[in-house]
Structures are given as C-alpha cells and as structure tokens.
C-alpha atoms as a PDB file:
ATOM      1  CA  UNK A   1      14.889  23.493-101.032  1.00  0.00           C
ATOM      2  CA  UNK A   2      16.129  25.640-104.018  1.00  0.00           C
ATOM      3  CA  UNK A   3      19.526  24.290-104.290  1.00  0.00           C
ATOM      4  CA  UNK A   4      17.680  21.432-106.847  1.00  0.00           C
ATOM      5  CA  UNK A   5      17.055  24.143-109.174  1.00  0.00           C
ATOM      6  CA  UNK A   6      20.859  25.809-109.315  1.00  0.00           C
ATOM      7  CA  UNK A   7      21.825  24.297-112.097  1.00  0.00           C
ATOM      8  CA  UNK A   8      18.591  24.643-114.226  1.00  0.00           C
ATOM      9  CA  UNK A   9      18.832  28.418-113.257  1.00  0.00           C
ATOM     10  CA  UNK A  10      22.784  29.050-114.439  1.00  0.00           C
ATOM     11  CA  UNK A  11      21.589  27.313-117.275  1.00  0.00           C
ATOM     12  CA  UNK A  12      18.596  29.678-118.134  1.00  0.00           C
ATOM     13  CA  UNK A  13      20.765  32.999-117.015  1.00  0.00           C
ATOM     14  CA  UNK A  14      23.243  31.872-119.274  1.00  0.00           C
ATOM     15  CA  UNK A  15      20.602  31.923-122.306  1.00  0.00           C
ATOM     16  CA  UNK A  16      19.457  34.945-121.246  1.00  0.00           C
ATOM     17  CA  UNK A  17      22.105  36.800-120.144  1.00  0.00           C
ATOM     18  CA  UNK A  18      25.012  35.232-122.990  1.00  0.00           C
ATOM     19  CA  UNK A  19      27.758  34.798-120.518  1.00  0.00           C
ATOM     20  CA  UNK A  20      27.937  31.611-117.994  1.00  0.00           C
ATOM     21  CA  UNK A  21      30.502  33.346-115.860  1.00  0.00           C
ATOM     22  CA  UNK A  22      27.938  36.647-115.509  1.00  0.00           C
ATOM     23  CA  UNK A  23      24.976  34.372-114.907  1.00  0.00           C
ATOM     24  CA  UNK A  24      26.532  32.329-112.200  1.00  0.00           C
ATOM     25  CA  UNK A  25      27.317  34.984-110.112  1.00  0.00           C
ATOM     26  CA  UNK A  26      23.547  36.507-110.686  1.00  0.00           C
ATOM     27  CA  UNK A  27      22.280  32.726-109.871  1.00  0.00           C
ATOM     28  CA  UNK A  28      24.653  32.986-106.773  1.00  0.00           C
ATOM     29  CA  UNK A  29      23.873  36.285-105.636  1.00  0.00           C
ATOM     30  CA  UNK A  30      19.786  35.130-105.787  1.00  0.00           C
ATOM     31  CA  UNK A  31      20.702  31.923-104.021  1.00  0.00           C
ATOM     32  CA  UNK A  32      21.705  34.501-101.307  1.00  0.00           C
ATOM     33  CA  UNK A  33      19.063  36.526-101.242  1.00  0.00           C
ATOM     34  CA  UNK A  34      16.391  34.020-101.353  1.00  0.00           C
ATOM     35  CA  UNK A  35      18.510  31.995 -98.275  1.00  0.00           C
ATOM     36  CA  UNK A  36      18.163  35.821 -96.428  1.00  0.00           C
ATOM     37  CA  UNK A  37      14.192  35.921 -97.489  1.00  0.00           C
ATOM     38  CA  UNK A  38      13.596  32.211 -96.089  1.00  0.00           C
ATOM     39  CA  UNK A  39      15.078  32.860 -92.864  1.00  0.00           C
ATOM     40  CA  UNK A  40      12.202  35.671 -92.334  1.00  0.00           C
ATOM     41  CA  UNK A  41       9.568  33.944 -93.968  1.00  0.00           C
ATOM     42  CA  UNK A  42       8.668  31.359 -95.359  1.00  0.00           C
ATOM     43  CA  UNK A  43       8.825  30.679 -99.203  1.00  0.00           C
ATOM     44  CA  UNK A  44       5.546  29.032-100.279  1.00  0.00           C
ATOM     45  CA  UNK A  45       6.876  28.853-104.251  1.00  0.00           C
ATOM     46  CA  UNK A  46      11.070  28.578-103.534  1.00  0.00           C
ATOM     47  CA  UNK A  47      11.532  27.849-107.358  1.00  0.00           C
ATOM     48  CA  UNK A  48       9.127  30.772-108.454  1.00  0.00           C
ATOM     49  CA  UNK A  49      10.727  33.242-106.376  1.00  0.00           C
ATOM     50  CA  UNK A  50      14.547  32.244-107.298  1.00  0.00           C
ATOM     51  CA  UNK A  51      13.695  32.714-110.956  1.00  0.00           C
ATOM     52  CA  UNK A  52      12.078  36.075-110.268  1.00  0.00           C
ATOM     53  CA  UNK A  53      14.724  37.277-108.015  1.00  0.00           C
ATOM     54  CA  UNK A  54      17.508  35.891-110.281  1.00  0.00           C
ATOM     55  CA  UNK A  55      15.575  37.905-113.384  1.00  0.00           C
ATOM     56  CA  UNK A  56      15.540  40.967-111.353  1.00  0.00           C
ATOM     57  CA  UNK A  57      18.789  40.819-110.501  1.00  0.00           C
ATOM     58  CA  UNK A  58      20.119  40.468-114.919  1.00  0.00           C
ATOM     59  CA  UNK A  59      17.768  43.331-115.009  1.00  0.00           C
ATOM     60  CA  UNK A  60      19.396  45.583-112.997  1.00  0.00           C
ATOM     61  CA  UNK A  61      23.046  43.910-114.076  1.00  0.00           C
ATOM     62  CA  UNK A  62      21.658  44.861-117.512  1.00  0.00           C
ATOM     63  CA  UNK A  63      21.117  48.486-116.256  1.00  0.00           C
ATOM     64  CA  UNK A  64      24.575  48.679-114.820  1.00  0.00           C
ATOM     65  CA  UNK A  65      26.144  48.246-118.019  1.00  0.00           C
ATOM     66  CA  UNK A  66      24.054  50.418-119.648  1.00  0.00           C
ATOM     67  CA  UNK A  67      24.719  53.804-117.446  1.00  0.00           C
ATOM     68  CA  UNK A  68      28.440  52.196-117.780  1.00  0.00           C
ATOM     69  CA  UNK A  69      29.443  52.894-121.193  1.00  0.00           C
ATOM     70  CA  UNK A  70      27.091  55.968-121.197  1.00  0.00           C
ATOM     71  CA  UNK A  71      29.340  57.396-118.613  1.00  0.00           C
ATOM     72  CA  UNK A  72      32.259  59.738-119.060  1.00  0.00           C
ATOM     73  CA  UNK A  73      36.080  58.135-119.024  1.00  0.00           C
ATOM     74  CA  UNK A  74      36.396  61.029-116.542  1.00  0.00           C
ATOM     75  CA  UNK A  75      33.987  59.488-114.182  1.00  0.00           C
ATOM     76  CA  UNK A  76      35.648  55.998-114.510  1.00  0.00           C
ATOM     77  CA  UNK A  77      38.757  56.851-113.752  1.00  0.00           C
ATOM     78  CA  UNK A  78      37.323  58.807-110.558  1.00  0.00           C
ATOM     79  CA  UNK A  79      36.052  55.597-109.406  1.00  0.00           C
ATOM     80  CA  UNK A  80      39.067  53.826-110.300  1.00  0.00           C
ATOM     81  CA  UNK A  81      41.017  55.912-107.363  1.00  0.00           C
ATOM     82  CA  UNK A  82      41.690  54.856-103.602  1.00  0.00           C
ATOM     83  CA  UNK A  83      39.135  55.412-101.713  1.00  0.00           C
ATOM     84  CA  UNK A  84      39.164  56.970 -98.237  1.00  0.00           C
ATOM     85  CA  UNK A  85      36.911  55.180 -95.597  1.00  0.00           C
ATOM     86  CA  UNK A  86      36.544  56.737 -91.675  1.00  0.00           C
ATOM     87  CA  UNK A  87      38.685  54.616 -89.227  1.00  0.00           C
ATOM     88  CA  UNK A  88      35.027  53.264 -88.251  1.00  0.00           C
ATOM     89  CA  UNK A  89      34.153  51.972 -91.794  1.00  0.00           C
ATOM     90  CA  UNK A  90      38.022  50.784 -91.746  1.00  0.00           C
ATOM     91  CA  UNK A  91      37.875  48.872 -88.398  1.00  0.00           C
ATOM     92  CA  UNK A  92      34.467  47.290 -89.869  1.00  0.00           C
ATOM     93  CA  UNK A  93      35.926  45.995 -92.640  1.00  0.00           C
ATOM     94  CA  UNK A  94      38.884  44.371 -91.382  1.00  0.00           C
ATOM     95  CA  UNK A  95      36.682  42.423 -88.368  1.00  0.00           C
ATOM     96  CA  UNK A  96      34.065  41.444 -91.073  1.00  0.00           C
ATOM     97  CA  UNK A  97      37.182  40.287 -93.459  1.00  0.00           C
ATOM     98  CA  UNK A  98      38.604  38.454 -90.571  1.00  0.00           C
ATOM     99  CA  UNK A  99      35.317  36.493 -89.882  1.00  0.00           C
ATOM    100  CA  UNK A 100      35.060  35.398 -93.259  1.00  0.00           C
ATOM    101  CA  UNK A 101      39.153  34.407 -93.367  1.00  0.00           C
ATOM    102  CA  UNK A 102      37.646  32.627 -89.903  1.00  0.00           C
ATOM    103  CA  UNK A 103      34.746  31.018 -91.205  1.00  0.00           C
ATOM    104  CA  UNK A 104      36.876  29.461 -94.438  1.00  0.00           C
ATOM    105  CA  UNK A 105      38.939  28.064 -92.048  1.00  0.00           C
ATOM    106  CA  UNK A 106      36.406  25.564 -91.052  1.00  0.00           C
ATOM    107  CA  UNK A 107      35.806  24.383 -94.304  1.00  0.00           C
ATOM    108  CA  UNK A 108      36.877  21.624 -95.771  1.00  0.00           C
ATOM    109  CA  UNK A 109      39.646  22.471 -98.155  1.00  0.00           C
ATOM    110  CA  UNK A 110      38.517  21.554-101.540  1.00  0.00           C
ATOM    111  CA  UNK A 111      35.183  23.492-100.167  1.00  0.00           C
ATOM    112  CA  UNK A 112      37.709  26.542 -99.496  1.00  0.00           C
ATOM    113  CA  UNK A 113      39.107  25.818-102.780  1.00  0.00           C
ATOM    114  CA  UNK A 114      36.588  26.125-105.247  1.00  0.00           C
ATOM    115  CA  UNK A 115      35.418  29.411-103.424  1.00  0.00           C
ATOM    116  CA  UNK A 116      38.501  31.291-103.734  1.00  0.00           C
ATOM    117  CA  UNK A 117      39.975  30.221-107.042  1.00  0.00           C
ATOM    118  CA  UNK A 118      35.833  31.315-108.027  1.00  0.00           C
ATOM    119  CA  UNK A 119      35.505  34.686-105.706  1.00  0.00           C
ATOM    120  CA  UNK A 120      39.054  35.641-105.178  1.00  0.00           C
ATOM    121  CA  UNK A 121      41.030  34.242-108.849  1.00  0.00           C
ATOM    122  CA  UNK A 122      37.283  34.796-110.757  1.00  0.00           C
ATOM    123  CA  UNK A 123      38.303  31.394-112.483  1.00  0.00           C
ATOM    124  CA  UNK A 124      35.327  30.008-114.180  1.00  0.00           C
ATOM    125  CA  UNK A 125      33.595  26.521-112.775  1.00  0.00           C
ATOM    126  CA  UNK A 126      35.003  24.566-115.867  1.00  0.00           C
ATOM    127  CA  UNK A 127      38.977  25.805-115.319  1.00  0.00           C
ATOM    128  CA  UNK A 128      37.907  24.633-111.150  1.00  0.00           C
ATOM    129  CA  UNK A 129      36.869  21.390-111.810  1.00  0.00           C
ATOM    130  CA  UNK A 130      39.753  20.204-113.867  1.00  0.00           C
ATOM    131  CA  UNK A 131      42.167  22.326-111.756  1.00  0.00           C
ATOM    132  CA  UNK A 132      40.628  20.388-108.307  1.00  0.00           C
ATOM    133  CA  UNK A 133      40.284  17.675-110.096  1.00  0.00           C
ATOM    134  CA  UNK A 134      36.252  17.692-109.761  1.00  0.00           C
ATOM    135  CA  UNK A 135      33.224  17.759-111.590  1.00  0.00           C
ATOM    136  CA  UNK A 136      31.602  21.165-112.093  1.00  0.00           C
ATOM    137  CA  UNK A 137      28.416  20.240-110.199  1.00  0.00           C
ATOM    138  CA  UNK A 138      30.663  20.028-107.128  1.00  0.00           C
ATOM    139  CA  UNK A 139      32.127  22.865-107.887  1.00  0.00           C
ATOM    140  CA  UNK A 140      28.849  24.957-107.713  1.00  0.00           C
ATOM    141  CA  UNK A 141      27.595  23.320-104.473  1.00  0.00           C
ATOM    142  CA  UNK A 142      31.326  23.691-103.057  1.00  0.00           C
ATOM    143  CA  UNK A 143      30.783  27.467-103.722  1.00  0.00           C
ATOM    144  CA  UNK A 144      27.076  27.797-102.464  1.00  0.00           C
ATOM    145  CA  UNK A 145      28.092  25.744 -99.425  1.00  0.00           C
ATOM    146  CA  UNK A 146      30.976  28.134 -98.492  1.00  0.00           C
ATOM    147  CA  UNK A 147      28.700  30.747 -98.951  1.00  0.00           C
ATOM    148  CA  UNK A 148      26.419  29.669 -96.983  1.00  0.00           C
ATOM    149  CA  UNK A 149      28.314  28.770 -94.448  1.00  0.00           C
ATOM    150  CA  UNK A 150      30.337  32.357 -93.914  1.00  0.00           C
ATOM    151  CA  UNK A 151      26.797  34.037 -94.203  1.00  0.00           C
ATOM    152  CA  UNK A 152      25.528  31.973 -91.199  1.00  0.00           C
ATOM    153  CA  UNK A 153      29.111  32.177 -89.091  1.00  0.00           C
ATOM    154  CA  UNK A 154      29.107  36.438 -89.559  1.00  0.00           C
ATOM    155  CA  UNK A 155      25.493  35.952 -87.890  1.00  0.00           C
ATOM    156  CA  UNK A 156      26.361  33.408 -85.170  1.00  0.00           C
ATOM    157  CA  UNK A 157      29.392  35.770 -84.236  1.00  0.00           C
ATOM    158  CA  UNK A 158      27.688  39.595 -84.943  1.00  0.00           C
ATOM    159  CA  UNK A 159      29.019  40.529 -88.013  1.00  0.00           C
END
C-alpha cells in the first residue's frame, strides 16, 4: 500500500518544509491518518491522497508557528503550566497509556527501540540507526510498524 512511498514523501516534506526531523513526523502523522481513512473506505489513489494529506498537514504545522510567535510571552507561559484534568480525563489517560506500555511490549525490541528513542528521546532517524546499529530505512518502518501496531491493539482492546 502506501508504505512504498514513505520515504519519497519525508524526502519531499523535507524540501518543502526545511527540516527532516519536522517532516517526518508530518509524513508519520499522514501515514496515520490515511491507515484510519483506509479502514473506512477504500483508497482508490493511496499515493495521491498521502501527499495531499501530508501537504495539509505542513499547512496547518505552518499555521501553528505562525499564531506562535504572534502570541504574547504571557500566553506561553500560561500554557507552559500544569494542567488540571477531571479524575475521568485522568483515569482515561492512564488506561490508554497503559495499553500503549502493553502493546510495546509485544514488539520486538529493536521495533520498541527505534520508537521510543524517536517518540519518547525525539532522537532523529540518523542518531537511531547508528545508535541500534541499523540502517535508517529500518528505522522508519520500525517506527511506522510500532505505530501501527499500538493503533490496532487500543482498537482490539477498546481504547
């Protein structure tokens, strides 16, 4: 399906957008949304609509950082505080965190790996590779296989 075109796609972002680390998080967070969109229907042009869903998603990155430095330090530092969720939103969080700490489990370590030292240490897919010892293709389908796999085990068990 569309994982063929992953790599074409970070490399496009990357032109676009000027930052590979920034445009491989847009390309993953497409990947995701596309995988959501082909579950409901089906995708007659799967490279078409990843580009156009990746592009929408720099645009509204782009946005973000516009309204960002147009905002007031005041209004930074606001969000910057603790937060106070309902014990509802609380209990919520912890069961969805725990399916995901549940759903690692099952992967294969170097799978495991290269998503937290990505998602958790925000280490780029070059510093991965050498530090698992890996090329940075597997790195990226390591990472989109994790994710893929969590998003279908928080299905499978309600989340």
């Amino acid at each position: 399906m569309v994982d063929s075109y992953y790599r074409e796609l970070v490399k496009y972002l990357t032109s676009t957008l000027g930052d590979r680390h920034l445009a491989s998080d847009v390309a993953h967070d497409a990947y995701l949304r596309v995988l959501e969109r082909a579950r409901q229907d089906a995708i007659e042009q799967p490279r078409a609509f990843l580009y156009r869903t990746a592009i929408n998603l720099s645009i509204d990155e782009h946005r973000r950082r516009l309204v960002r430095r147009s905002e007031p330090l005041e209004v930074l530092e606001q969000e910057e505080g603790p937060r106070v969720h309902s014990p509802q939103t609380t209990l919520y969080q912890k069961q969805r965190l725990d399916m995901v700490e549940r759903a690692l489990e099952e992967l294969p370590a170097v799978c495991r790996d290269a998503f937290l030292l990505r998602k958790i240490e925000g280490m780029a897919h070059g510093e991965i590779a050498e530090r698992l010892d890996i090329s940075k293709g597997m790195v990226e389908k390591h990472i989109v296989n994790a994710m893929k796999h969590c998003r279908l085990r928080i299905q499978e068990w309600g989340g």
